[in-house]
Protein backbone atom coordinates (compact mmCIF):
# COMPACT_ATOMS: atom_id res chain seq x y z
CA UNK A 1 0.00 0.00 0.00
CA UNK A 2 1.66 3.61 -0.97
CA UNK A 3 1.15 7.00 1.52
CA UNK A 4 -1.93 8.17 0.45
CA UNK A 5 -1.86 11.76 -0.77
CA UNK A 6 -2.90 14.63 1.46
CA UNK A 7 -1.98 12.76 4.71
CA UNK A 8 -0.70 16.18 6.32
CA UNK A 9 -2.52 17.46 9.45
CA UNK A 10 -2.79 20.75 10.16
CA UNK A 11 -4.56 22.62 13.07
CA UNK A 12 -4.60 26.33 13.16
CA UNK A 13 -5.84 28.26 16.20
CA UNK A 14 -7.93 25.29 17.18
CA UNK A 15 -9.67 24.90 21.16
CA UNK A 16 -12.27 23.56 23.06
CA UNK A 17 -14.69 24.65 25.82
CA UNK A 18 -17.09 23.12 27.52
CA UNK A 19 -18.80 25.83 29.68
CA UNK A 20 -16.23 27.47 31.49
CA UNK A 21 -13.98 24.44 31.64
CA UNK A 22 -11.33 24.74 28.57
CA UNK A 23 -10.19 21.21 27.28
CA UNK A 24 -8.01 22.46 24.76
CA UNK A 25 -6.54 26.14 24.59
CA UNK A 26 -5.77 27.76 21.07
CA UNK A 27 -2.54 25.45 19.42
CA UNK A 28 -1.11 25.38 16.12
CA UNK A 29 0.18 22.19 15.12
CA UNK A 30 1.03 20.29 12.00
CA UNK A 31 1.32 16.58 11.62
CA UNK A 32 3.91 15.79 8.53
CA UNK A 33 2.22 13.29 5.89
CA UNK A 34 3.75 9.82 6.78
CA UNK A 35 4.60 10.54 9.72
CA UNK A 36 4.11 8.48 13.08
CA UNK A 37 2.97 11.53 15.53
CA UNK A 38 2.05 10.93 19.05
CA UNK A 39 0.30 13.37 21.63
CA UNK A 40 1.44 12.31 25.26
CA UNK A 41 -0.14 13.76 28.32
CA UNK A 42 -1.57 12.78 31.31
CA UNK A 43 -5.42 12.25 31.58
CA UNK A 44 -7.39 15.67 31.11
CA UNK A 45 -4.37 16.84 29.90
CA UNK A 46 -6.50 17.44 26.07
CA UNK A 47 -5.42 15.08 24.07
CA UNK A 48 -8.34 12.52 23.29
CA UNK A 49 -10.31 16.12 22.92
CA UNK A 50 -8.03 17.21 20.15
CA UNK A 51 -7.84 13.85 18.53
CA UNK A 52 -11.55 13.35 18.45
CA UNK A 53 -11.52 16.98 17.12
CA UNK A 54 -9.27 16.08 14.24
CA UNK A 55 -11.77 13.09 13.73
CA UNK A 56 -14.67 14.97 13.52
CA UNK A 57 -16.33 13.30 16.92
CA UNK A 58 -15.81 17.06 18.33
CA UNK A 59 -16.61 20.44 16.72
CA UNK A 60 -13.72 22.88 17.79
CA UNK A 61 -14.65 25.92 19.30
CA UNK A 62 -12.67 28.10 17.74
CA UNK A 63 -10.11 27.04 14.99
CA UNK A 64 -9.91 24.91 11.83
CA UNK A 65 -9.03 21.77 10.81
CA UNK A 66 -7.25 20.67 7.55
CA UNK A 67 -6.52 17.55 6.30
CA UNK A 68 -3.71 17.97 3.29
CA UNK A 69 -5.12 21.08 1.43
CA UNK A 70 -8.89 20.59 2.03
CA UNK A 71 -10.52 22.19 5.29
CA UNK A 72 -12.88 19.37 6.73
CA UNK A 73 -13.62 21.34 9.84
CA UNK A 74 -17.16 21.38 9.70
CA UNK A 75 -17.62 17.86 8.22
CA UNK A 76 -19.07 14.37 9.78
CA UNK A 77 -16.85 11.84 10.37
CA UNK A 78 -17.60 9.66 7.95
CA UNK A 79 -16.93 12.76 5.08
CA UNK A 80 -13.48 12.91 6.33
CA UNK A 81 -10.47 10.85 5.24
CA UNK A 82 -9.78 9.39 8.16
CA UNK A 83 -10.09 6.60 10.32
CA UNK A 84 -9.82 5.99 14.22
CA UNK A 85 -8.76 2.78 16.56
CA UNK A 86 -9.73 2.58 20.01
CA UNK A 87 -8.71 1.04 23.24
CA UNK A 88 -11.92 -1.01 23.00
CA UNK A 89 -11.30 -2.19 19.39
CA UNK A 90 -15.20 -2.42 18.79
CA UNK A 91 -14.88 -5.60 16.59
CA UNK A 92 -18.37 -7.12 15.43
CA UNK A 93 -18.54 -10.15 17.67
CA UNK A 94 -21.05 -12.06 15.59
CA UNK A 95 -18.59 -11.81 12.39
CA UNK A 96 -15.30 -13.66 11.44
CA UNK A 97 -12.17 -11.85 11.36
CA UNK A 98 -12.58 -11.60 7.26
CA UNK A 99 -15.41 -10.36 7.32
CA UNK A 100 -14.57 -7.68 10.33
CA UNK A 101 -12.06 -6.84 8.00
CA UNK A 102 -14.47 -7.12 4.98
CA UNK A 103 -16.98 -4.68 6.77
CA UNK A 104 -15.70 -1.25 5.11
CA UNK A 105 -15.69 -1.66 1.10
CA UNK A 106 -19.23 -3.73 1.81
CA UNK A 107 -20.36 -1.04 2.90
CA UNK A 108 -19.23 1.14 0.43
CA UNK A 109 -20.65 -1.33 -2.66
CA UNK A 110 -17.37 -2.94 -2.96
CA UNK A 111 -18.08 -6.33 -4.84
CA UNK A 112 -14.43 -8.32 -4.61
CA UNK A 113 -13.08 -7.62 -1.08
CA UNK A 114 -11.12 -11.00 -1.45
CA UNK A 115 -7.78 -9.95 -2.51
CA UNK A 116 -7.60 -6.32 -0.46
CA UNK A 117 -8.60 -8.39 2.60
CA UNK A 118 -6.44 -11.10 2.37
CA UNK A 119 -3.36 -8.07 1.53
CA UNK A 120 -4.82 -6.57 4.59
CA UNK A 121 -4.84 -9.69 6.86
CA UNK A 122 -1.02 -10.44 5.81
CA UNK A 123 0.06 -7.13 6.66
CA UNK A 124 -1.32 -7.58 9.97
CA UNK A 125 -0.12 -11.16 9.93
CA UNK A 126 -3.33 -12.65 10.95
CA UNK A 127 -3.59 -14.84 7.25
CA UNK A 128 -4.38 -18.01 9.30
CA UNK A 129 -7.13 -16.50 11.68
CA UNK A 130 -9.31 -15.40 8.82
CA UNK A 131 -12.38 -17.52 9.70
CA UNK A 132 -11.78 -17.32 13.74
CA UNK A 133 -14.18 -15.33 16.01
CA UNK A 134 -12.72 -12.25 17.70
CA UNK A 135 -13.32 -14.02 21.08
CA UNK A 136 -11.00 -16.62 19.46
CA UNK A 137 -8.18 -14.35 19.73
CA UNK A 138 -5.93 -13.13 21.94
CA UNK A 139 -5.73 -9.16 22.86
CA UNK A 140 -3.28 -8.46 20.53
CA UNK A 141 -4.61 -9.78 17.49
CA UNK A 142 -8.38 -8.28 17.90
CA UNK A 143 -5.80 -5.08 18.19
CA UNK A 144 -4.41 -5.76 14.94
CA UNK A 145 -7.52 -7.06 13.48
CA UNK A 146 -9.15 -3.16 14.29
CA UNK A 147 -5.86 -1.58 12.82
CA UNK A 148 -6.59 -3.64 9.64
CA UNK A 149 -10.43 -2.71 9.23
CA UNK A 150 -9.63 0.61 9.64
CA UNK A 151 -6.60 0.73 7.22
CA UNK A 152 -8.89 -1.42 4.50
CA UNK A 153 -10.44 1.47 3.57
CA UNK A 154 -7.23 3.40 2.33
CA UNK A 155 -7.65 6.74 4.47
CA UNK A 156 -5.23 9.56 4.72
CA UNK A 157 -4.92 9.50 8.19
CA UNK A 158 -5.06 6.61 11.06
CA UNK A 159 -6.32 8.12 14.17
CA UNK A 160 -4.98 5.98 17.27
CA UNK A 161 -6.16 6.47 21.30
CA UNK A 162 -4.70 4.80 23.53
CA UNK A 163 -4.76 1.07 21.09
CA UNK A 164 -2.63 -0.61 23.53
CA UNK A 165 -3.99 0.54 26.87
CA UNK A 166 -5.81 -2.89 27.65
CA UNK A 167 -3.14 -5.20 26.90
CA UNK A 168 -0.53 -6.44 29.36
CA UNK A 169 3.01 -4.97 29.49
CA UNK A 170 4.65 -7.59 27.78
CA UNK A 171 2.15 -7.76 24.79
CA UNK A 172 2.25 -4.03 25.11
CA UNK A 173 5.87 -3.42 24.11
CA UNK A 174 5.46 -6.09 21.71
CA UNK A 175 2.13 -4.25 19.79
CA UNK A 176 4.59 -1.46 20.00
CA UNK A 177 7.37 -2.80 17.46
CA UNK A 178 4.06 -3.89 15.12
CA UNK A 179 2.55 -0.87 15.06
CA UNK A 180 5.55 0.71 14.44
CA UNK A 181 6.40 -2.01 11.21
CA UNK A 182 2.81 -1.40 10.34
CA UNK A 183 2.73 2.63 10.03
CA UNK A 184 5.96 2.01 8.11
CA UNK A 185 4.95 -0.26 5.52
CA UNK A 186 1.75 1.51 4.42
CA UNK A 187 3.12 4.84 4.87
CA UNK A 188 0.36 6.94 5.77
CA UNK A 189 0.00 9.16 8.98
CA UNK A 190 -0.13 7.34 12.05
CA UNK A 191 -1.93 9.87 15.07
CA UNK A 192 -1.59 8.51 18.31
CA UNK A 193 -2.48 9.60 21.49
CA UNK A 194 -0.85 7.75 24.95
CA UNK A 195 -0.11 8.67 28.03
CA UNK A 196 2.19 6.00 28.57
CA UNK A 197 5.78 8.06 27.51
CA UNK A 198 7.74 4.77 26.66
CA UNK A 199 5.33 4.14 24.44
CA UNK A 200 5.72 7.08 22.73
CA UNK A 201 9.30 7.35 22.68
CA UNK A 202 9.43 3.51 20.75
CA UNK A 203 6.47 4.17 18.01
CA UNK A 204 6.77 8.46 17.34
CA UNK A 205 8.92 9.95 15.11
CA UNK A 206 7.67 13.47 16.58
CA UNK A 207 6.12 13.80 19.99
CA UNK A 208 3.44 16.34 21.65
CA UNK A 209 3.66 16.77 24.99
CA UNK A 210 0.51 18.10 26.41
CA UNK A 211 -0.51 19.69 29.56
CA UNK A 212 -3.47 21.38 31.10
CA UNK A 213 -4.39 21.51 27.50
CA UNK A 214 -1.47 23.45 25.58
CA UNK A 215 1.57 21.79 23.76
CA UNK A 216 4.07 22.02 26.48
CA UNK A 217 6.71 20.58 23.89
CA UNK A 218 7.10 19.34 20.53
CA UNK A 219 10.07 17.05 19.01
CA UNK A 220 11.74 14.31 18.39
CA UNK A 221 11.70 11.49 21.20
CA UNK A 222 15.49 11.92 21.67
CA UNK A 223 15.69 16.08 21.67
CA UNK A 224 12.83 16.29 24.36
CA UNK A 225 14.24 13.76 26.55
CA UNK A 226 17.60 15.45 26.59
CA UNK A 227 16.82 18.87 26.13
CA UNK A 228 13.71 18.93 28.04
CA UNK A 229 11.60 22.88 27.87
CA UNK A 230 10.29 22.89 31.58
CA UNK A 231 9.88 20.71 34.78
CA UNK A 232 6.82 19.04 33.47
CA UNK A 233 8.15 17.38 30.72
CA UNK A 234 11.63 16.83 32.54
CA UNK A 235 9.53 14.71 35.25
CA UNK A 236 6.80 13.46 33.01
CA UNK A 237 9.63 12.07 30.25
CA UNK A 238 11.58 9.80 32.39
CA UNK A 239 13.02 10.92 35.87
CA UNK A 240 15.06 13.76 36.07
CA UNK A 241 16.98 15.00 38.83
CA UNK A 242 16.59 18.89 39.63
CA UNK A 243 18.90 21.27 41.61
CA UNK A 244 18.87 24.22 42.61
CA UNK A 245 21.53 26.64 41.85
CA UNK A 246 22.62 29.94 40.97
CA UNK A 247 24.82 31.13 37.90
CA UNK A 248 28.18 32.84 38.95
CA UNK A 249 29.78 33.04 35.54
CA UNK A 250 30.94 31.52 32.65
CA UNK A 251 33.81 29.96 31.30
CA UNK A 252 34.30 29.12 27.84
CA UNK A 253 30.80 27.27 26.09
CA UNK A 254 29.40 26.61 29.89
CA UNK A 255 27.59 28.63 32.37
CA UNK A 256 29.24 28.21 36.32
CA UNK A 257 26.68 27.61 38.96
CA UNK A 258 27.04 27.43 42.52
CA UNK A 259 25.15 24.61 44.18
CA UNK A 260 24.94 24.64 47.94
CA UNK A 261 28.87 24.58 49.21
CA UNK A 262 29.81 23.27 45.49
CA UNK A 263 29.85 24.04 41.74
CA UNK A 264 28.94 23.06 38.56
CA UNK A 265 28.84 23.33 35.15
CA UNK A 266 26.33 23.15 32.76
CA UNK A 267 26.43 23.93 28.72
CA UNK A 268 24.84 27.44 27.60
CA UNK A 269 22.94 25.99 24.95
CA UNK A 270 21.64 23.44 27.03
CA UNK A 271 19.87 25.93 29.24
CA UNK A 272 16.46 26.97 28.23
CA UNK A 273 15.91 29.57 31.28
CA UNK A 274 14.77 32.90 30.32
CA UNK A 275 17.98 34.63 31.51
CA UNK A 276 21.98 33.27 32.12
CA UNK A 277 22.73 36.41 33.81
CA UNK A 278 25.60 36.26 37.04
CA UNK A 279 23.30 35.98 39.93
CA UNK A 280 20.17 34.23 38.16
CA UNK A 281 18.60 31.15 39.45
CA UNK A 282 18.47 28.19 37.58
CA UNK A 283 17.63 24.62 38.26
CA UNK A 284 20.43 22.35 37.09
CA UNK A 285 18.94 18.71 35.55
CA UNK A 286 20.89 16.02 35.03
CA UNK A 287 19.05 11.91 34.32
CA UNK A 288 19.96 9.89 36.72
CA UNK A 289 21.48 7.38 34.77
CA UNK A 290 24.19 9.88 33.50
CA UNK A 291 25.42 10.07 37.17
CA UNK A 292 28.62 7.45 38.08
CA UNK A 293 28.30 6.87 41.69
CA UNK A 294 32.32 6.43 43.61
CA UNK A 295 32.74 5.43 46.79
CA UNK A 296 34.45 8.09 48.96
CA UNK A 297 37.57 6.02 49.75
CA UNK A 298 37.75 6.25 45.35
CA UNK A 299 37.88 10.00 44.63
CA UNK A 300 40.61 10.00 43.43
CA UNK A 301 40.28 8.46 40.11
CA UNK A 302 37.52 10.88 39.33
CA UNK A 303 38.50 13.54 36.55
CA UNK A 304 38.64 16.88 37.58
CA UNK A 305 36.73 17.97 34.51
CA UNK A 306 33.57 15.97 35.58
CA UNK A 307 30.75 17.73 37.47
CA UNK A 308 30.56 15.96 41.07
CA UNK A 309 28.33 16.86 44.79
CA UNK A 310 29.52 14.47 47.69
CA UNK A 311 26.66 12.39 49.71
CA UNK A 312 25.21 9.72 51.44
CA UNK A 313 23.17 6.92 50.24
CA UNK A 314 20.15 6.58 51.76
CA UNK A 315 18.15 4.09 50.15
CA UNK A 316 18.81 1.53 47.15
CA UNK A 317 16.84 -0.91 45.09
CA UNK A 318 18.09 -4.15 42.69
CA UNK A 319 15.71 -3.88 39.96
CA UNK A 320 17.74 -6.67 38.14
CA UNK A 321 19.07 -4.62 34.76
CA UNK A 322 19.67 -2.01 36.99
CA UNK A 323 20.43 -0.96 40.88
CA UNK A 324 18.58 2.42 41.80
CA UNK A 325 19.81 4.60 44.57
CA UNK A 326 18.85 7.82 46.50
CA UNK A 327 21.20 9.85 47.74
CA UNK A 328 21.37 12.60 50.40
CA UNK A 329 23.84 16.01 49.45
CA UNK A 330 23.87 19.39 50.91
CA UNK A 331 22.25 20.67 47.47
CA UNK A 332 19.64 18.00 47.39
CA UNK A 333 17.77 15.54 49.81
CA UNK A 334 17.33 12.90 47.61
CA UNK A 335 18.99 12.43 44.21
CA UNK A 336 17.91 9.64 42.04
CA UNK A 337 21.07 7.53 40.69
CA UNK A 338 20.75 4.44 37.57
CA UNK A 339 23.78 2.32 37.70
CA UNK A 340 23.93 -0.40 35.53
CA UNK A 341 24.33 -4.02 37.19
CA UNK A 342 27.75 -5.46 35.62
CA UNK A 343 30.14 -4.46 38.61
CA UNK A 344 28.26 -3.60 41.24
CA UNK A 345 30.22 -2.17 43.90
CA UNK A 346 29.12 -3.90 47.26
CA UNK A 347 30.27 -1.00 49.23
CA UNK A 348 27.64 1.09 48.10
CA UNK A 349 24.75 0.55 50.46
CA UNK A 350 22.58 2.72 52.44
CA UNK A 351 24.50 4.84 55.15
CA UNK A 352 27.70 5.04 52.31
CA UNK A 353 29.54 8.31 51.96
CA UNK A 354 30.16 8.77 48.01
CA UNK A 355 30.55 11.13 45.58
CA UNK A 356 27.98 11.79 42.53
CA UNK A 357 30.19 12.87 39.32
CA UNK A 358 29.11 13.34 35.71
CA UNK A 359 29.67 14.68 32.28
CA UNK A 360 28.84 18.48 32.43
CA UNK A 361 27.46 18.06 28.84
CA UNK A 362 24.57 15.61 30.48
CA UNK A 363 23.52 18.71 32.66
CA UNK A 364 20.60 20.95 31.40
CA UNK A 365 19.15 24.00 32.82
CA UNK A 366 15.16 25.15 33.45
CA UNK A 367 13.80 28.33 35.05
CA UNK A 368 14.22 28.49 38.82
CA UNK A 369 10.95 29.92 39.02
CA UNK A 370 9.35 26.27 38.05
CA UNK A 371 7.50 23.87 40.27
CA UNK A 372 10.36 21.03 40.59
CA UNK A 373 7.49 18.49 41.73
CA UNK A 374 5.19 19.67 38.36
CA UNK A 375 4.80 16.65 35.91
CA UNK A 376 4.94 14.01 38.21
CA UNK A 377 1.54 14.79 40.24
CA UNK A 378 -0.39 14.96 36.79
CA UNK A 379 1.38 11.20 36.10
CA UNK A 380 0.97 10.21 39.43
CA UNK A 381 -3.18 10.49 39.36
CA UNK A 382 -3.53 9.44 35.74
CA UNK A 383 -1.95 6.00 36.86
């Protein structure tokens, strides 16, 4: 199947009210043709809204839609190119998987649905569950059985919320990769909305995170993981750690920052705060699986070029691929720390004195003026 033509999305001043209670606040935002686009956010966040807005289930109340060059704001559903997949899959239960499949060009007067259905069915790899019952099958093929009924009937755009959200986390990452194989063998654009961040960071080749019903950021999965625009999508993108500090100059490409009794430093273009001023406040970021964790006895063998706070462990976890720690500093009660599991040092258990030291170029810097705890509330009650 080739990228059908006029598969770009394109919303222009587009919002939603209900009352005095605003879903979705005026965004721009264009979805490439052939692209896999996902819109991550917590629940209520606005994301179903504007998906179901782009599908015609909602009428925007401001704003227009346009789907390649054709405005289809105003239209039904069923007038616009498009096609959606829910979490429910809402397969006919009294019809065969071929003829699930089958349902969309009857419908529209097809007469031979044999060999687009069978075509379909392979692509999904489902060619031997053609005659099965959807109760036959397991979560993960009625999945793919919905993505293939609604891809049957060629549209411009596949509309996606939250496909994988009943299926276990195993079959989860799994319907991931296919998804993925899927958008990228028919080629047409793939809009998906999740609030599960991995996710979106596998399938996406651009990603919208949303908040209290604006775009907080848009990018690549990579770029907004580590060059995150504000606290929320530091904390709702993975864990970061955030610090408090205060710029005191500048040396070279980097800003200096004083943090508590120490100092770090942390790339210019790697800080999105408003000013880099001497005396402005900043909060310092760094993942905490950039962060080496030494044993005091071991300073030594640190380089003096690496950013580093001394502490004390205070808690740690074996999550097998992985030990997670929290550390105690002067700057920071309790720093988050990844360390791989291939030679674990045995000295490093709660009550430990260490040091924290890493690349300066893994540090980023937000606006001071941010709530540090913001993203990971919103996650927190969406779980």
């Amino acid at each position: 199947m080739n990228a059908s033509s006029g598969g770009e999305v394109r919303l222009t001043g587009i919002s939603k009210t209900y009352g005095s209670f605003t879903a979705v606040h005026p965004l721009d935002l264009t979805v490439p043709q052939g692209s896999f686009f996902a819109l991550l956010g917590a629940s209520g966040c606005g994301k179903t809204t504007t998906l179901r807005m782009i599908a015609g289930l909602e009428r925007p109340t401001s704003g227009t839609v346009l789907l390649g060059d054709k405005e289809v704001t105003g239209l039904p559903p069923y007038k616009r190119p498009v096609n959606t997949v829910f979490q429910n899959y809402a397969l006919f239960p009294h019809l065969d998987i071929y003829e699930n499949v089958a349902f969309g060009l009857r419908r529209r007067g097809v007469k031979s649905v044999k060999k687009q259905v069978d075509e379909m069915l392979e692509l999904v790899q489902l060619g031997g569950f053609a005659r099965r019952k959807p109760q036959q099958l397991s979560g993960g093929q009625q999945q793919r059985v919905a993505v293939a009924r609604a891809l049957i009937n060629h549209p411009q755009v596949l509309l996606l919320d939250e496909p994988l959200g009943a299926l276990d986390l195993k079959l989860r990452r799994q319907m991931q990769l296919e998804l993925k194989r899927i958008q990228t063998e028919v080629g047409i654009t793939f809009v998906h909305v999740t609030h599960d961040q991995e996710e979106a960071m596998t399938m996406a080749d651009t990603v919208a995170v949303m908040n209290a019903g604006r775009v907080e950021q848009l990018g690549a999965p990579a770029d907004l993981y580590e060059n995150p625009a504000s606290t929320f999508v530091a904390n709702f993108l993975g864990q970061s750690n955030l610090i408090e500090a205060e710029i005191t100059g500048k040396s070279g490409g980097d800003l200096l920052l004083k943090v508590g009794d120490g100092r770090l430093a942390l790339p210019a273009e790697r800080c999105s705060a408003r000013s880099t001023e001497v005396g402005t406040r900043v909060l310092a970021g760094v993942r905490p699986e950039k962060i080496t964790l030494a044993h005091a006895d071991d300073t030594d063998a640190i380089d003096d070029g690496r950013n580093r706070m001394n502490g004390t462990i205070v808690d740690s976890s074996f999550i097998g691929v992985s030990t997670q720690y929290v550390v105690s500093t002067p700057a920071c009660p309790e720093l988050a720390v990844f360390e791989q599991n291939v030679e674990r040092d045995h000295r490093l258990i709660p009550g430990a004195p260490v040091v924290l030291h890493w690349n300066p170029a893994h540090t980023f810097g937000l606006d001071a003026g941010q709530d540090i705890e913001a993203g990971t509330a919103d996650l927190e009650a969406d779980q």
